[in-house]
C-alpha atoms as a PDB file:
ATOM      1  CA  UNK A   1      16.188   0.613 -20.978  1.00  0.00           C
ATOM      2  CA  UNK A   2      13.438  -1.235 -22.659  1.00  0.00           C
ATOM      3  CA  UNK A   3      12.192  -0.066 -26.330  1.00  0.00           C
ATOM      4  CA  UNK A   4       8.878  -0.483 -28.371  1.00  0.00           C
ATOM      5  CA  UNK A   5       8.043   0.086 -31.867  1.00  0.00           C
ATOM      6  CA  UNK A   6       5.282   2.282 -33.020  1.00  0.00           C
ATOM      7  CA  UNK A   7       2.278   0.192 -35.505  1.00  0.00           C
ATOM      8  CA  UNK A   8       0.698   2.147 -37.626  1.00  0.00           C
ATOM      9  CA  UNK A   9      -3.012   0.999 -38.949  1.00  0.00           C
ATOM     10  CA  UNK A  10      -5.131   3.147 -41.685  1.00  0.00           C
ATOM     11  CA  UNK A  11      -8.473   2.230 -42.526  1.00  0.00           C
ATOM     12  CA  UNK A  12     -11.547   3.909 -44.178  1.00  0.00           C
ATOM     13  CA  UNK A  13     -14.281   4.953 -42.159  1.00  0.00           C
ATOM     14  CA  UNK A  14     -18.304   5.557 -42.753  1.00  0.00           C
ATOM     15  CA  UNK A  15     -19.534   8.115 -41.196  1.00  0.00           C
ATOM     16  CA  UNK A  16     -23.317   8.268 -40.456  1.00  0.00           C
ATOM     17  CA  UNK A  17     -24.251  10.545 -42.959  1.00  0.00           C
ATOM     18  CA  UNK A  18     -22.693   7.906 -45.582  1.00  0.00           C
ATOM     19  CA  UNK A  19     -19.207  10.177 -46.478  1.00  0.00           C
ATOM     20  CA  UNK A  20     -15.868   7.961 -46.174  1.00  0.00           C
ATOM     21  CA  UNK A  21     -12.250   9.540 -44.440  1.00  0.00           C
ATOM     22  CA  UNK A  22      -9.077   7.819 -44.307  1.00  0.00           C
ATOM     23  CA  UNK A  23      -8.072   7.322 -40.791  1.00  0.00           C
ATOM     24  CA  UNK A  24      -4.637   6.421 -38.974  1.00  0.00           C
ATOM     25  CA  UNK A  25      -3.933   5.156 -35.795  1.00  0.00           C
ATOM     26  CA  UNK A  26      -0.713   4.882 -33.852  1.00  0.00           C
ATOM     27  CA  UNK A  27      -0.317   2.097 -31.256  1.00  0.00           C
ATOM     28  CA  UNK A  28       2.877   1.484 -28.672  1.00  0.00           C
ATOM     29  CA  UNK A  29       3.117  -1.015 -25.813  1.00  0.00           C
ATOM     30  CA  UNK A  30       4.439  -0.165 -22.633  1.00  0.00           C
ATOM     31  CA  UNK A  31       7.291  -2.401 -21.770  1.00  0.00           C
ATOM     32  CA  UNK A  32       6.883  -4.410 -19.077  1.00  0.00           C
ATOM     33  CA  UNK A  33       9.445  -3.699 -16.921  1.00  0.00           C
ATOM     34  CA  UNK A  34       8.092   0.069 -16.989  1.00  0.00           C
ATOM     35  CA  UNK A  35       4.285  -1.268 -16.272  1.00  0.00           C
ATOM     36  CA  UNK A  36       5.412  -2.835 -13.008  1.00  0.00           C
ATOM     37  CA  UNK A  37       7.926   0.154 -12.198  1.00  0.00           C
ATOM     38  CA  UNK A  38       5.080   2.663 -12.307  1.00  0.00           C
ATOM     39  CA  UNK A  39       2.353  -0.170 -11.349  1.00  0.00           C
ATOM     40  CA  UNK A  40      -0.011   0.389 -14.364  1.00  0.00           C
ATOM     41  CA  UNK A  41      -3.446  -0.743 -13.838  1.00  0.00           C
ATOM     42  CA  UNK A  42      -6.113  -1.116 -16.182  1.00  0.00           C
ATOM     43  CA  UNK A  43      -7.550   1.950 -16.768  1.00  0.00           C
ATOM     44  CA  UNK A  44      -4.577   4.013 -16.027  1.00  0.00           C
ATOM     45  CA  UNK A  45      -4.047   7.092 -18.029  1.00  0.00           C
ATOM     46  CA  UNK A  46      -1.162   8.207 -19.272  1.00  0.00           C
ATOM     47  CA  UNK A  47      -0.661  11.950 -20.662  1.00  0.00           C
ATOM     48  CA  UNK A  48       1.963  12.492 -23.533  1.00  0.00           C
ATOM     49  CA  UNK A  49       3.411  15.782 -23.836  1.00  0.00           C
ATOM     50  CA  UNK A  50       6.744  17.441 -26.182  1.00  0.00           C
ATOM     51  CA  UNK A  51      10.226  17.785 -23.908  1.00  0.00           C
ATOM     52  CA  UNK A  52      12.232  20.043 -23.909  1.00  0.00           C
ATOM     53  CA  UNK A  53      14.464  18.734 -26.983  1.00  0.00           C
ATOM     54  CA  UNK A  54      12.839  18.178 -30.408  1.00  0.00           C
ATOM     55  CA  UNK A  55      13.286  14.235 -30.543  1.00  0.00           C
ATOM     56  CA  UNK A  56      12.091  13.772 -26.557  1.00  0.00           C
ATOM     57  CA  UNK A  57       8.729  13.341 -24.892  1.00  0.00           C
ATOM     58  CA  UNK A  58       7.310  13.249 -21.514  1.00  0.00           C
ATOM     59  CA  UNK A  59       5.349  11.146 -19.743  1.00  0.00           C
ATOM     60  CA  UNK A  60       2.672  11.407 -17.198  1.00  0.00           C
ATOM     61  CA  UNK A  61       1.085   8.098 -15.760  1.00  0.00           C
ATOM     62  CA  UNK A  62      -2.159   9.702 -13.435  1.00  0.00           C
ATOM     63  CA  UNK A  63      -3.802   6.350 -11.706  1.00  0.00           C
END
């Protein structure tokens, strides 16, 4: 089974009103043998959700 690695990016933002926050985001690819398999399309959504064990998630691809 294909893996991917998590990258991690933090940044300071300005909001409007002129306050700063820290912010974080948390990218993954989808491998592409799993793109083709479940014939991703731009604009595809996928929905993450918890499973049933502690260190397992599910995943719903709604095109």
């Amino acid at each position: 089974m294909p893996s991917t690695t998590v990258q991690v990016t933090e940044s300071e933002v300005t909001t409007a009103d002129g306050e700063t926050r820290q912010t974080k985001q948390y990218r993954i690819t989808v491998p592409k043998q799993m793109a083709e398999f479940f014939d991703l399309s731009q604009g595809d959504e996928i929905e993450w959700s918890a499973g049933s064990a502690s260190n397992k998630i599910e995943l719903t691809v709604n095109d």
